[in-house]
C-alpha atoms as a PDB file:
ATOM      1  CA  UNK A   1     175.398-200.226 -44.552  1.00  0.00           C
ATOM      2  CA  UNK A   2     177.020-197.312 -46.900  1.00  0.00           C
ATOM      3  CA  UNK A   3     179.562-198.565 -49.884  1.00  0.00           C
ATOM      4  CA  UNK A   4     182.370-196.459 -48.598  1.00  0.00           C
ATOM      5  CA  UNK A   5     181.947-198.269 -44.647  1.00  0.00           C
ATOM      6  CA  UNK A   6     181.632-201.722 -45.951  1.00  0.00           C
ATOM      7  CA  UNK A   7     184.781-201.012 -48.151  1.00  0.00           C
ATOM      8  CA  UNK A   8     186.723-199.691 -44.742  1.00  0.00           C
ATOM      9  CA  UNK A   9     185.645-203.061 -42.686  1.00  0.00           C
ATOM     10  CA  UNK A  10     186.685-205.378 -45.560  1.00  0.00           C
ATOM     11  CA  UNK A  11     190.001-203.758 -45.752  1.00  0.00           C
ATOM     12  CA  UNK A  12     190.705-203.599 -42.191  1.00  0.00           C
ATOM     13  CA  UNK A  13     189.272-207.241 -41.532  1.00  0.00           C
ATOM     14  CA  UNK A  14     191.578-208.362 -44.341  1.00  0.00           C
ATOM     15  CA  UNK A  15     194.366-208.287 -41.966  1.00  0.00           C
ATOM     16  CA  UNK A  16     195.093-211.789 -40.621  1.00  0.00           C
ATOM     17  CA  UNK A  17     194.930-212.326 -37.067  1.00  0.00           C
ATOM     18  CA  UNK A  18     195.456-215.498 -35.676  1.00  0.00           C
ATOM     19  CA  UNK A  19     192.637-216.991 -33.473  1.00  0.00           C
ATOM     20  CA  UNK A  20     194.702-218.650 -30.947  1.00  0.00           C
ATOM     21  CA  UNK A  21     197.477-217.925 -28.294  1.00  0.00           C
ATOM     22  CA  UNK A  22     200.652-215.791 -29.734  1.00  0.00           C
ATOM     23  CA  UNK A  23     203.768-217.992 -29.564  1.00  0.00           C
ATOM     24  CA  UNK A  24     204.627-215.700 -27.058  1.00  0.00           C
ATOM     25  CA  UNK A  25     201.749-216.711 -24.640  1.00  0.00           C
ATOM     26  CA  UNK A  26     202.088-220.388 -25.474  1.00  0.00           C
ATOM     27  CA  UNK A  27     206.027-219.873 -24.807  1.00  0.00           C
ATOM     28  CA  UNK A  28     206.082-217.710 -21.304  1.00  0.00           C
ATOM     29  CA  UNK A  29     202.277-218.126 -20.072  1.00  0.00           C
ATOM     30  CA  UNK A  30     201.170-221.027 -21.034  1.00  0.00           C
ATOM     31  CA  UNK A  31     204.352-223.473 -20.583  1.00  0.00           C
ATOM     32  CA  UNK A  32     207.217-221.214 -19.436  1.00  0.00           C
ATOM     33  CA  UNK A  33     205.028-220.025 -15.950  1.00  0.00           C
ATOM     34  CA  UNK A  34     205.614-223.605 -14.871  1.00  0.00           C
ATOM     35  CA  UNK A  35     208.397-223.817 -11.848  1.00  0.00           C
ATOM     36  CA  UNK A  36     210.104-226.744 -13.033  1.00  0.00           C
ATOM     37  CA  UNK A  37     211.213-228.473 -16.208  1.00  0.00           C
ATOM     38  CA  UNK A  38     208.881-231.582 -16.031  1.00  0.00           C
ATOM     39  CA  UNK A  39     205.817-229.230 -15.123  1.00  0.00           C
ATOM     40  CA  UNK A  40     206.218-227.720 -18.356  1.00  0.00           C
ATOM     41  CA  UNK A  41     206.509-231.064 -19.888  1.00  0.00           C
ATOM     42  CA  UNK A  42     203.227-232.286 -17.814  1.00  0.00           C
ATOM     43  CA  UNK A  43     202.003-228.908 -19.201  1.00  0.00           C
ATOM     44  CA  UNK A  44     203.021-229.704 -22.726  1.00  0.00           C
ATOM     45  CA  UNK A  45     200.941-233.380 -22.013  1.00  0.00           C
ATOM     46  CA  UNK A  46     197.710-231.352 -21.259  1.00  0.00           C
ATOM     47  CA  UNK A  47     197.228-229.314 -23.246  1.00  0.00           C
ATOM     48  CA  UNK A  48     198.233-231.499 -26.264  1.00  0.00           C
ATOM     49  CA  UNK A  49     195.122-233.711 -25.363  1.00  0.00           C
ATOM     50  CA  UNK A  50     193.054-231.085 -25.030  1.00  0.00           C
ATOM     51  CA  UNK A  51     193.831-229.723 -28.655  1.00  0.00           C
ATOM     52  CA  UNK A  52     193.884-233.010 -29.761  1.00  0.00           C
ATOM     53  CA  UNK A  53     189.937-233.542 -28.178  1.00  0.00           C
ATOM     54  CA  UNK A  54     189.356-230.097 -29.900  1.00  0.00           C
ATOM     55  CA  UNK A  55     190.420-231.149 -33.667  1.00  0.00           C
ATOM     56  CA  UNK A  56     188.671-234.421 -33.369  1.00  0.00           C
ATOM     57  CA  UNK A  57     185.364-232.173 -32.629  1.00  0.00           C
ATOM     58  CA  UNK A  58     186.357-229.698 -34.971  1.00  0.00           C
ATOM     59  CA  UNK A  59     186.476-232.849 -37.630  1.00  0.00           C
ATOM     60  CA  UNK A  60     182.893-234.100 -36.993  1.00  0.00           C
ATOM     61  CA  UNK A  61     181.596-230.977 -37.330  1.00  0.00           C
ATOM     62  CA  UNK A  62     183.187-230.499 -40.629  1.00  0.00           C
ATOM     63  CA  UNK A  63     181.511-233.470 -41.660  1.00  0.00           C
ATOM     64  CA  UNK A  64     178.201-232.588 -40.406  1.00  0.00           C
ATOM     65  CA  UNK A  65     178.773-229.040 -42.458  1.00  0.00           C
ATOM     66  CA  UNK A  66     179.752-230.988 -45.464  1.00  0.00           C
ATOM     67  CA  UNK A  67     177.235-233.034 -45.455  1.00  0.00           C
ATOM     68  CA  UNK A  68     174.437-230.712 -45.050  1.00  0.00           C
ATOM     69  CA  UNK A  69     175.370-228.548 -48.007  1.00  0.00           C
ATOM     70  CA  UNK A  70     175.194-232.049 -49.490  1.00  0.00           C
ATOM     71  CA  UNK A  71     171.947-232.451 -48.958  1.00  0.00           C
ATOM     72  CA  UNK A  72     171.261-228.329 -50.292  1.00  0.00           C
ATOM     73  CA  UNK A  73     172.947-229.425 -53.130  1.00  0.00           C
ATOM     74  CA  UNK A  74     170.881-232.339 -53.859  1.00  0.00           C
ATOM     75  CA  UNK A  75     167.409-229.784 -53.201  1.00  0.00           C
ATOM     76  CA  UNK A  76     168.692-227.266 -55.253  1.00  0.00           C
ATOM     77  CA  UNK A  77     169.737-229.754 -57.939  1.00  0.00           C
ATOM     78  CA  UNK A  78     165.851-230.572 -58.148  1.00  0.00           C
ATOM     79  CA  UNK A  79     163.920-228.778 -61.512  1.00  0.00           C
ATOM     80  CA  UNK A  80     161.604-225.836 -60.653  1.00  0.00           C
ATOM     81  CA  UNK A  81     158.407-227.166 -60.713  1.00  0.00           C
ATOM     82  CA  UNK A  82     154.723-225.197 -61.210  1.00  0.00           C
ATOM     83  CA  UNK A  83     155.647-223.009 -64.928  1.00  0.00           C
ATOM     84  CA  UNK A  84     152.532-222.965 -66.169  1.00  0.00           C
ATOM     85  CA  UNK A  85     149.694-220.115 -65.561  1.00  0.00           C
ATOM     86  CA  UNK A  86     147.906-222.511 -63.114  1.00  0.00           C
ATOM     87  CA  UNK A  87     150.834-222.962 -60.853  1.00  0.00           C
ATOM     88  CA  UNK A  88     151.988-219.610 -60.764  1.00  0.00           C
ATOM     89  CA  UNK A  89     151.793-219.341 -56.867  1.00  0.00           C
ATOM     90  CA  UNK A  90     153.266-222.525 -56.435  1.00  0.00           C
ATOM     91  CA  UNK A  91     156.167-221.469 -58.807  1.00  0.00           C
ATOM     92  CA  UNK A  92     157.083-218.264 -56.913  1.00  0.00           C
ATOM     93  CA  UNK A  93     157.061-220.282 -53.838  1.00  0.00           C
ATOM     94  CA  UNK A  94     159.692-222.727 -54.740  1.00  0.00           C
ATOM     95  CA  UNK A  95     161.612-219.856 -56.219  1.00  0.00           C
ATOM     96  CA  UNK A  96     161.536-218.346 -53.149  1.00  0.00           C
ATOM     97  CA  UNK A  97     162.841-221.902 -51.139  1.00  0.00           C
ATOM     98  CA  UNK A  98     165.232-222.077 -54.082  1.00  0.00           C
ATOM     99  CA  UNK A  99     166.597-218.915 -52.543  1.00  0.00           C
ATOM    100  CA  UNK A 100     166.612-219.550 -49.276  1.00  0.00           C
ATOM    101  CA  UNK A 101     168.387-222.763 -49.969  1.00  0.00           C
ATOM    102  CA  UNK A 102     170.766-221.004 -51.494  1.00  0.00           C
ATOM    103  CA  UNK A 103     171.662-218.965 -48.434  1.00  0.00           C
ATOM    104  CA  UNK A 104     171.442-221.844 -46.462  1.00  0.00           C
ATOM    105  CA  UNK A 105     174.315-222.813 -48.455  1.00  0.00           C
ATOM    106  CA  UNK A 106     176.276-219.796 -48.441  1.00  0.00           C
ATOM    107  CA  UNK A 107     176.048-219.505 -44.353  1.00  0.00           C
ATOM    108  CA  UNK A 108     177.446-223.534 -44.564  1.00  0.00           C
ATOM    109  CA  UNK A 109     180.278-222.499 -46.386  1.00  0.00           C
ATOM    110  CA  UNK A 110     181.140-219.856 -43.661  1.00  0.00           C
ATOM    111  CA  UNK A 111     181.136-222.013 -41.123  1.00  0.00           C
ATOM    112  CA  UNK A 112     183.157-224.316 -42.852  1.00  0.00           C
ATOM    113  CA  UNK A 113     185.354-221.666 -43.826  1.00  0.00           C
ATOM    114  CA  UNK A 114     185.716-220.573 -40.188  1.00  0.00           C
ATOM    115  CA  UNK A 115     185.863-224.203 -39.135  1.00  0.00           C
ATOM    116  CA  UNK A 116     188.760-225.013 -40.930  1.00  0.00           C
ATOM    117  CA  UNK A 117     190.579-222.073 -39.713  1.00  0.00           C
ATOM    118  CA  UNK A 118     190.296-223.434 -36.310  1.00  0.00           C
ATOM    119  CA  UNK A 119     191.335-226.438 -37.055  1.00  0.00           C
ATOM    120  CA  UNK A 120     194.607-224.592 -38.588  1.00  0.00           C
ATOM    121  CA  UNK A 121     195.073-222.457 -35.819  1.00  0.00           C
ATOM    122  CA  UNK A 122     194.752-225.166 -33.287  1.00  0.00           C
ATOM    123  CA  UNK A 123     197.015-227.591 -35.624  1.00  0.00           C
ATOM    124  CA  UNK A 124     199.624-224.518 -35.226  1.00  0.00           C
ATOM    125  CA  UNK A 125     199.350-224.422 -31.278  1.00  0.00           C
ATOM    126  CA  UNK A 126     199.743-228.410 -31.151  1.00  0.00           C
ATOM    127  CA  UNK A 127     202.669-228.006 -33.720  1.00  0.00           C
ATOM    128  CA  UNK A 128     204.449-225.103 -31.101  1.00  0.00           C
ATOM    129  CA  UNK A 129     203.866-227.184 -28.421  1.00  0.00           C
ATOM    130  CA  UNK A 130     205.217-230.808 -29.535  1.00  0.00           C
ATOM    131  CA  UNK A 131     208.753-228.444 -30.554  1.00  0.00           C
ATOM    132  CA  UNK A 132     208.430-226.985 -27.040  1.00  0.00           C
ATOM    133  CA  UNK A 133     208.146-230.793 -25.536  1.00  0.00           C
ATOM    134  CA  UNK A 134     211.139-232.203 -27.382  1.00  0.00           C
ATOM    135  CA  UNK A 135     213.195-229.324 -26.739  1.00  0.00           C
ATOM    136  CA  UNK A 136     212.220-229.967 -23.281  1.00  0.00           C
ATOM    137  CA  UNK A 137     212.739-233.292 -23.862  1.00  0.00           C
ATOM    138  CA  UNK A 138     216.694-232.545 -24.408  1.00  0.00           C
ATOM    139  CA  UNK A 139     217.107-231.285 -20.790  1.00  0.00           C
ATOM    140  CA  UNK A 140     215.118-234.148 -19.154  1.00  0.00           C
ATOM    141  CA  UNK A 141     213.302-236.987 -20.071  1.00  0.00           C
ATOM    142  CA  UNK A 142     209.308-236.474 -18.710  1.00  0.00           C
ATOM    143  CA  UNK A 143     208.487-238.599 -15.867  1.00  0.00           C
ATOM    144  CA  UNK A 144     205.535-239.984 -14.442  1.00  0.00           C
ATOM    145  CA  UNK A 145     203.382-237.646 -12.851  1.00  0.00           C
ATOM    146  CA  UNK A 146     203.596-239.168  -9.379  1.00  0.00           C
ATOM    147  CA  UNK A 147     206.903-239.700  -9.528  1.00  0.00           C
ATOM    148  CA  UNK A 148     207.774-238.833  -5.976  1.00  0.00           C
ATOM    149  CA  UNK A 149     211.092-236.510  -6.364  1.00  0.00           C
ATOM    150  CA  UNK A 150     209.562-234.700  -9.354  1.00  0.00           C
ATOM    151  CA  UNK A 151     206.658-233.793  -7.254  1.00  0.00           C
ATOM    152  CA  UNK A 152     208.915-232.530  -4.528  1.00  0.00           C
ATOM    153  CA  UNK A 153     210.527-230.032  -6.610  1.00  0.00           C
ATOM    154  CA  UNK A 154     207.377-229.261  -8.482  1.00  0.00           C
ATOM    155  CA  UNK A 155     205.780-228.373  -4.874  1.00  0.00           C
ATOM    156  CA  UNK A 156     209.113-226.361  -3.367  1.00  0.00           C
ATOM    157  CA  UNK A 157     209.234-224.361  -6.392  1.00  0.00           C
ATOM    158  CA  UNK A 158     206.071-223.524  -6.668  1.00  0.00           C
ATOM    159  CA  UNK A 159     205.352-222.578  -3.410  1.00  0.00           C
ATOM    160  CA  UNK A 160     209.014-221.219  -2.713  1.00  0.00           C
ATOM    161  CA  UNK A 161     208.061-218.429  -5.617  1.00  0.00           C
ATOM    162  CA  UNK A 162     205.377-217.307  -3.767  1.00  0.00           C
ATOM    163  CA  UNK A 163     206.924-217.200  -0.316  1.00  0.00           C
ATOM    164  CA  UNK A 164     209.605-215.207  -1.687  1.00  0.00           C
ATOM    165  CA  UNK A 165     207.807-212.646  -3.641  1.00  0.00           C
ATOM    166  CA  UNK A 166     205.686-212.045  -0.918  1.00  0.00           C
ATOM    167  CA  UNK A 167     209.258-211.705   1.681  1.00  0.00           C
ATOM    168  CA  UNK A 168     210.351-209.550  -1.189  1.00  0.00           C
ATOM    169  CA  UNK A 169     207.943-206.879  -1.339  1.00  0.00           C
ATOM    170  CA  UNK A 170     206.833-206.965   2.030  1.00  0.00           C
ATOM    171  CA  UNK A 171     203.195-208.589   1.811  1.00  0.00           C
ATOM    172  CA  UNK A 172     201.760-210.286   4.469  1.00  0.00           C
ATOM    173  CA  UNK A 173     202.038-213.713   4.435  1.00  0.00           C
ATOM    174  CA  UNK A 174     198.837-215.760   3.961  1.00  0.00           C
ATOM    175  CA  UNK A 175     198.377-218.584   6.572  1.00  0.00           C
ATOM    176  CA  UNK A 176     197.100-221.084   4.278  1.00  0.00           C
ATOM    177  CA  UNK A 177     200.431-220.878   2.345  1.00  0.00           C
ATOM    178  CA  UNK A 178     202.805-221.179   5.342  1.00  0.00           C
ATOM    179  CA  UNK A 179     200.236-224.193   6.581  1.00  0.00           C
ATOM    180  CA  UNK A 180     200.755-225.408   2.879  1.00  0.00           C
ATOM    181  CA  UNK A 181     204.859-224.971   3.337  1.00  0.00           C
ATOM    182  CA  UNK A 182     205.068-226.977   6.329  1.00  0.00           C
ATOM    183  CA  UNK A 183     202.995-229.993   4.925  1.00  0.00           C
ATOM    184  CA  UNK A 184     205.987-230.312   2.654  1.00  0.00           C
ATOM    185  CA  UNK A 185     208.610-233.355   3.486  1.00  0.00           C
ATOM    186  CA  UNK A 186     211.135-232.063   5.850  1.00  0.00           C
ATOM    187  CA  UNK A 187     214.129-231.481   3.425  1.00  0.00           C
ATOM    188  CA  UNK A 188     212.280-229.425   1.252  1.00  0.00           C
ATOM    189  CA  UNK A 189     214.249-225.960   1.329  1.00  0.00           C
ATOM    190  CA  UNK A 190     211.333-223.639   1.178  1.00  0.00           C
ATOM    191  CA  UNK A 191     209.876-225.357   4.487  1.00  0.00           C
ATOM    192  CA  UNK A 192     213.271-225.340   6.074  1.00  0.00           C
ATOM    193  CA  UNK A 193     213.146-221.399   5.310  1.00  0.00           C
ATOM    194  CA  UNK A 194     209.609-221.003   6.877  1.00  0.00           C
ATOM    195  CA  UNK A 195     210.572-223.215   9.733  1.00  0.00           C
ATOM    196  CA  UNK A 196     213.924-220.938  10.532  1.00  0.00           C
ATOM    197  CA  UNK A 197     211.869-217.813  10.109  1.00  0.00           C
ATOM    198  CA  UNK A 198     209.259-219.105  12.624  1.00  0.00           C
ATOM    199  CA  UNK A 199     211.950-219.885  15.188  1.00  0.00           C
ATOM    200  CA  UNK A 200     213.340-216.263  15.117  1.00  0.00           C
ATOM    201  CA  UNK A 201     210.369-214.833  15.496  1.00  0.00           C
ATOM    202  CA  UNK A 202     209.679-217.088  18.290  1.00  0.00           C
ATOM    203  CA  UNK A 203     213.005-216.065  19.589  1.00  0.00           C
ATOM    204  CA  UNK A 204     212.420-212.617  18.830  1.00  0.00           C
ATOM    205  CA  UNK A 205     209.370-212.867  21.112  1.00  0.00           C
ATOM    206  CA  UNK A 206     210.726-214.398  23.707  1.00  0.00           C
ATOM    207  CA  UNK A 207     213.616-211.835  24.286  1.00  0.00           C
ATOM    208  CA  UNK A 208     211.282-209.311  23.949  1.00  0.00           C
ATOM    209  CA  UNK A 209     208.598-210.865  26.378  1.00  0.00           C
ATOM    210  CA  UNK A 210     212.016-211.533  28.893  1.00  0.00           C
ATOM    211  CA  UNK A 211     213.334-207.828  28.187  1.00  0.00           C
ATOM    212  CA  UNK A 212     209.265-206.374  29.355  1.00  0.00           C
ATOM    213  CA  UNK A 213     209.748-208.867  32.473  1.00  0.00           C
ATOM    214  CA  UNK A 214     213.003-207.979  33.257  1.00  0.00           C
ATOM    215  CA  UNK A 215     211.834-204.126  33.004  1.00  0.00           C
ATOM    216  CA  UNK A 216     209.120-204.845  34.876  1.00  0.00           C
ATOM    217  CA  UNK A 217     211.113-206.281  37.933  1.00  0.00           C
ATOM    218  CA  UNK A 218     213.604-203.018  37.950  1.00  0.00           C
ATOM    219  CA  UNK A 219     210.389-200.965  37.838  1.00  0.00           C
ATOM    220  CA  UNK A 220     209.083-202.733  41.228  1.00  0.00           C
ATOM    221  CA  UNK A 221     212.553-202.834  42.615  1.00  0.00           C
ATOM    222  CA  UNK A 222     212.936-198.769  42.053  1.00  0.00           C
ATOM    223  CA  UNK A 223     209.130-198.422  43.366  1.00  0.00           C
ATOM    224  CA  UNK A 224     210.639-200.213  46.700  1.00  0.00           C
ATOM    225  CA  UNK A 225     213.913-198.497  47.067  1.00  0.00           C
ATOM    226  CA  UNK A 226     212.331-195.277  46.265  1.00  0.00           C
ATOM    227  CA  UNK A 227     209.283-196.336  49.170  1.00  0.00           C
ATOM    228  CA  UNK A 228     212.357-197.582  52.050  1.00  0.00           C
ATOM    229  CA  UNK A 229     214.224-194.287  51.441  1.00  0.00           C
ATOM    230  CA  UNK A 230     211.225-192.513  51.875  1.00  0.00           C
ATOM    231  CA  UNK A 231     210.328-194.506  55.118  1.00  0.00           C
ATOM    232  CA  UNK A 232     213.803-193.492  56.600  1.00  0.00           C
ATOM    233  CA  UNK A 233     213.512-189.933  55.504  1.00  0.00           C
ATOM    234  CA  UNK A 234     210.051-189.698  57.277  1.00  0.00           C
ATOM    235  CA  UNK A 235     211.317-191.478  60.855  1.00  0.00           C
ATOM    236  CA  UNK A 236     214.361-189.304  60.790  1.00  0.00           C
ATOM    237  CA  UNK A 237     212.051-186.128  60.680  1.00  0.00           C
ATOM    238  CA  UNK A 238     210.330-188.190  63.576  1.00  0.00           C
ATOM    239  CA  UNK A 239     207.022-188.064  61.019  1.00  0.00           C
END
């Protein structure tokens, strides 16, 4: 690699970018995409445990890092053995594990470099999130996760946003979903929409299949007045 390209990626890769979600993702994606306000605490639960399972993994492997440029240390540490004109072979070779060792090191220290700025950025997420759970917190206190009337307006939210977009811009609507809908308990708003567009289109049907039969019986009842006038045209002219 040239001088002058190395130069370019150190100065560009100098700028810091986080490793981890934006505020704004964590904010609007991440919590804020849930319908209701104790989703977005449940949300806040989640995925504090799984950050919190994340540092504790982060932490061991710190340790193991640590403790294997410990034991580099300690090798390296050790005198160079083999000086003398009879060992010369020897001595080059443990000059040569000497280096090695000592990029051995050097990679360590990378990872523990890059280790600990995981740890950071996932330290930052978990702090975003517990100010996002208390502010939360303010509106409504969490509740348990099975708490029945939570659940209800978790469910007629969630499934009322997609009903409606799909109304909205005119996309067919999947049968899974409206089966879905109606599984809900019977106050639930978004079924009670479903179930009062069902009925009009049933109704809707049902006038139309009553308009074809009623066209259908002043068809046959033109088809016979138009037959008996042509009877009594036809024994008039004695035919």
């Amino acid at each position: 690699m040239s001088i002058e390209l190395n130069a370019e990626i150190e100065r560009i890769a100098s700028h810091d970018l986080k490793e981890r979600h934006s505020y704004f993702q964590l904010q609007h994606f991440l919590i804020g995409k849930e319908p209701t306000v104790q989703a977005k605490l449940w949300r806040c639960v989640q995925e504090l445990k799984s950050r919190k399972d994340t540092l504790e993994s982060i932490k061991l492997e710190i340790e193991d890092v640590n403790d294997d440029i410990e034991l580099i240390n300690i090798q390296l540490g050790k005198p160079i053995i083999g000086s003398t004109d009879d060992d010369v072979d020897q001595h080059q070779e443990t000059i040569i594990k000497f280096r090695k060792l000592q990029r051995q090191r050097y990679s360590l220290e990378l990872r523990l470099k890059s280790l600990e700025k995981r740890a950071k950025d996932t330290e930052d997420e978990c702090s975003f999130i517990v100010a996002s759970f208390n502010s939360l917190e303010r509106i409504e206190k969490i509740k348990p996760q099975d708490d029945f009337e939570a659940q209800k307006e978790y469910w007629n939210e969630k499934l009322g946003q997609e009903y409606n977009l799909r109304m909205l811009f005119g996309m067919p609507l999947d049968l899974e979903l409206i089966k879905t809908i109606l599984a809900l308990n019977s106050d639930a708003p978004v079924k009670m929409d479903v179930v009062s567009t069902i009925e009009a289109v049933q109704a809707k049907i049902t006038a139309q299949s009553k308009q074809r039969e009623y066209e259908k019986i002043l068809l046959e009842v033109k088809k016979s007045s138009e037959y008996q006038s042509s009877k009594v045209n036809r024994e008039k002219d004695g035919i």
